[in-house]
Protein backbone atom coordinates (compact mmCIF):
# COMPACT_ATOMS: atom_id res chain seq x y z
CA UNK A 1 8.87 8.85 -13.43
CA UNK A 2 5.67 6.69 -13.01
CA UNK A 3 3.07 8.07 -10.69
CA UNK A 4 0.08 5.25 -9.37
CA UNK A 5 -2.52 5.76 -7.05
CA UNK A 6 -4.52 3.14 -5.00
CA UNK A 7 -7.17 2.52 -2.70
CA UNK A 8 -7.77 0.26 0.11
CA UNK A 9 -10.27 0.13 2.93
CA UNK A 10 -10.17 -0.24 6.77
CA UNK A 11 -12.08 -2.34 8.71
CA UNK A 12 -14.42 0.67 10.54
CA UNK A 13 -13.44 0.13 14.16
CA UNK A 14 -11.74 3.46 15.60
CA UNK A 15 -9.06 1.48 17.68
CA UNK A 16 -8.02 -0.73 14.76
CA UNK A 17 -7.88 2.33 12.36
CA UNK A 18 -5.46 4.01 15.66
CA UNK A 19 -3.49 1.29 15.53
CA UNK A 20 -3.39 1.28 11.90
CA UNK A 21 -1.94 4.56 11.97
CA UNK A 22 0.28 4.20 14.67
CA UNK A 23 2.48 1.27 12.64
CA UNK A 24 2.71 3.60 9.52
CA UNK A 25 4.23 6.52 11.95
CA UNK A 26 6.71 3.19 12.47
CA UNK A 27 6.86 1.47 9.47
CA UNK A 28 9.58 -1.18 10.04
CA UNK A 29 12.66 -0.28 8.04
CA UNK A 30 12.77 -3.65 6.41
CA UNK A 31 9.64 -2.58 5.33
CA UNK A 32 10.83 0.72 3.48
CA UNK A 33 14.09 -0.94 2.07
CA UNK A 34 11.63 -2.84 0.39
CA UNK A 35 9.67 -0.55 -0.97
CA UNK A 36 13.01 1.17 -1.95
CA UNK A 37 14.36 -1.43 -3.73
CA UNK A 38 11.19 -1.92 -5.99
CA UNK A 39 12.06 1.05 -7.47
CA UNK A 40 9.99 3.09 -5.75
CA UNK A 41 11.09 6.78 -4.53
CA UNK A 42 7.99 7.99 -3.01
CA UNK A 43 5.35 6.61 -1.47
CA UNK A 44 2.49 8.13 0.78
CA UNK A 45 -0.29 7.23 2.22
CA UNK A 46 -3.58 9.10 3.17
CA UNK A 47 -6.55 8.92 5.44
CA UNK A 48 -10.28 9.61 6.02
CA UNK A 49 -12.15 7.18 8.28
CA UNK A 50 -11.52 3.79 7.35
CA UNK A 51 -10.71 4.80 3.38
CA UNK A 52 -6.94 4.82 2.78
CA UNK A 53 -5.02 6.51 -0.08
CA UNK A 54 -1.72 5.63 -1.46
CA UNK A 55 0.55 7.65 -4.07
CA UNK A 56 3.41 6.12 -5.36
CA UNK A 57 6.37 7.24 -7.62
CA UNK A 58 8.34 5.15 -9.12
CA UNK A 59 11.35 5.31 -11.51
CA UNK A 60 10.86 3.88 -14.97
CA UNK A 61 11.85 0.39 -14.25
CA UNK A 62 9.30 -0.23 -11.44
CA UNK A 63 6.21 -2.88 -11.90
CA UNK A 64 3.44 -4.24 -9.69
CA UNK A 65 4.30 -7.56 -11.03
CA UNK A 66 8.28 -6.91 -9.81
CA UNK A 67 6.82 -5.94 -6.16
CA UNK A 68 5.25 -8.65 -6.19
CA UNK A 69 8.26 -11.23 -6.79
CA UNK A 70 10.26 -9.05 -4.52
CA UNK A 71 7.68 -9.11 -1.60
CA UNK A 72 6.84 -13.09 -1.92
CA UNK A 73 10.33 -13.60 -1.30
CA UNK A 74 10.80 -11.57 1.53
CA UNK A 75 9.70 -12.98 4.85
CA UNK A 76 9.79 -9.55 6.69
CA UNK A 77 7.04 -8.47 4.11
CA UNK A 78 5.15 -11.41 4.13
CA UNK A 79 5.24 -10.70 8.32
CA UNK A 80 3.98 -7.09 7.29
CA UNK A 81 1.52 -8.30 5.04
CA UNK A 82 -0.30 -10.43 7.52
CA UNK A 83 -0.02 -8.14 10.06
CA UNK A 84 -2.26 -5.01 7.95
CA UNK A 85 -4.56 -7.66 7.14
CA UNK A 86 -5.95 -7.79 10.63
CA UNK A 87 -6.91 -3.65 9.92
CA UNK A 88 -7.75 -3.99 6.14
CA UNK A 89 -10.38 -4.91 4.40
CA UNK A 90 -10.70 -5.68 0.42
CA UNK A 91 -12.72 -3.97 -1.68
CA UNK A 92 -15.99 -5.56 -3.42
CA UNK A 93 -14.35 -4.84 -6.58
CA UNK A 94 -10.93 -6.74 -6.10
CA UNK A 95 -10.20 -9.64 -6.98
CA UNK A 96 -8.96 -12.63 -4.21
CA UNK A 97 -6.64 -12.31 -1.84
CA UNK A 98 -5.67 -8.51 -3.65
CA UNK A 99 -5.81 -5.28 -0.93
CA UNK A 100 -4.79 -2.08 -3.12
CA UNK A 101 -6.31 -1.46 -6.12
CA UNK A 102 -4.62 1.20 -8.66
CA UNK A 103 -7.36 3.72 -9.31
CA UNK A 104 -7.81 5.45 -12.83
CA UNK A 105 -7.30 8.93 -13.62
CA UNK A 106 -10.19 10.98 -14.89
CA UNK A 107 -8.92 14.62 -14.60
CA UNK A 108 -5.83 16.33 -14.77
CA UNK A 109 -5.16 19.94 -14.57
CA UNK A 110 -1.74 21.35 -15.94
């Protein structure tokens, strides 16, 4: 099992960030078959303010690059896409056009 975590911002506007929330509470279920069928088996996503956090887990086949292909060829997603792009809002360290960014672990504690 694969376990990423990412990071994304909001644009800081308290209705957008409402609304923001309010389509996750209703993610459309083209939208989680999606997700499903990258190989992922769990996926959440937390918030503070207009920072967002995302854990996924995925089984041993899934890649970013795989989404990807998967996603581009799905208009639903592509819908999705440009839809959280009116409440999102890159951060200065990604690169064009990219939202998420997979963070790096520094600590564990077992």
């Amino acid at each position: 099992m694969q376990r990423h975590c990412l990071t994304l911002d909001l644009k800081n506007d308290p209705d957008l960030i409402d609304q923001y929330i309010n389509l996750h509470q209703n993610v459309w279920p083209e939208i989680k078959n999606s997700i499903q069928d990258s190989g992922i088996s769990n996926l959440e996503i937390y918030n503070l303010g207009d920072r967002l956090f995302m854990i996924i887990e995925a089984n041993a086949d899934f890649s970013f690059e795989k989404k990807a292909k998967l996603d581009a060829q799905n208009p639903k997603v592509q819908e999705w896409e440009t839809l959280m792009w009116e409440f999102q809002k890159a951060l200065p360290e990604s690169k064009p056009g990219e939202k998420w960014i997979v963070m790096n672990k520094i600590f564990e504690l077992k």
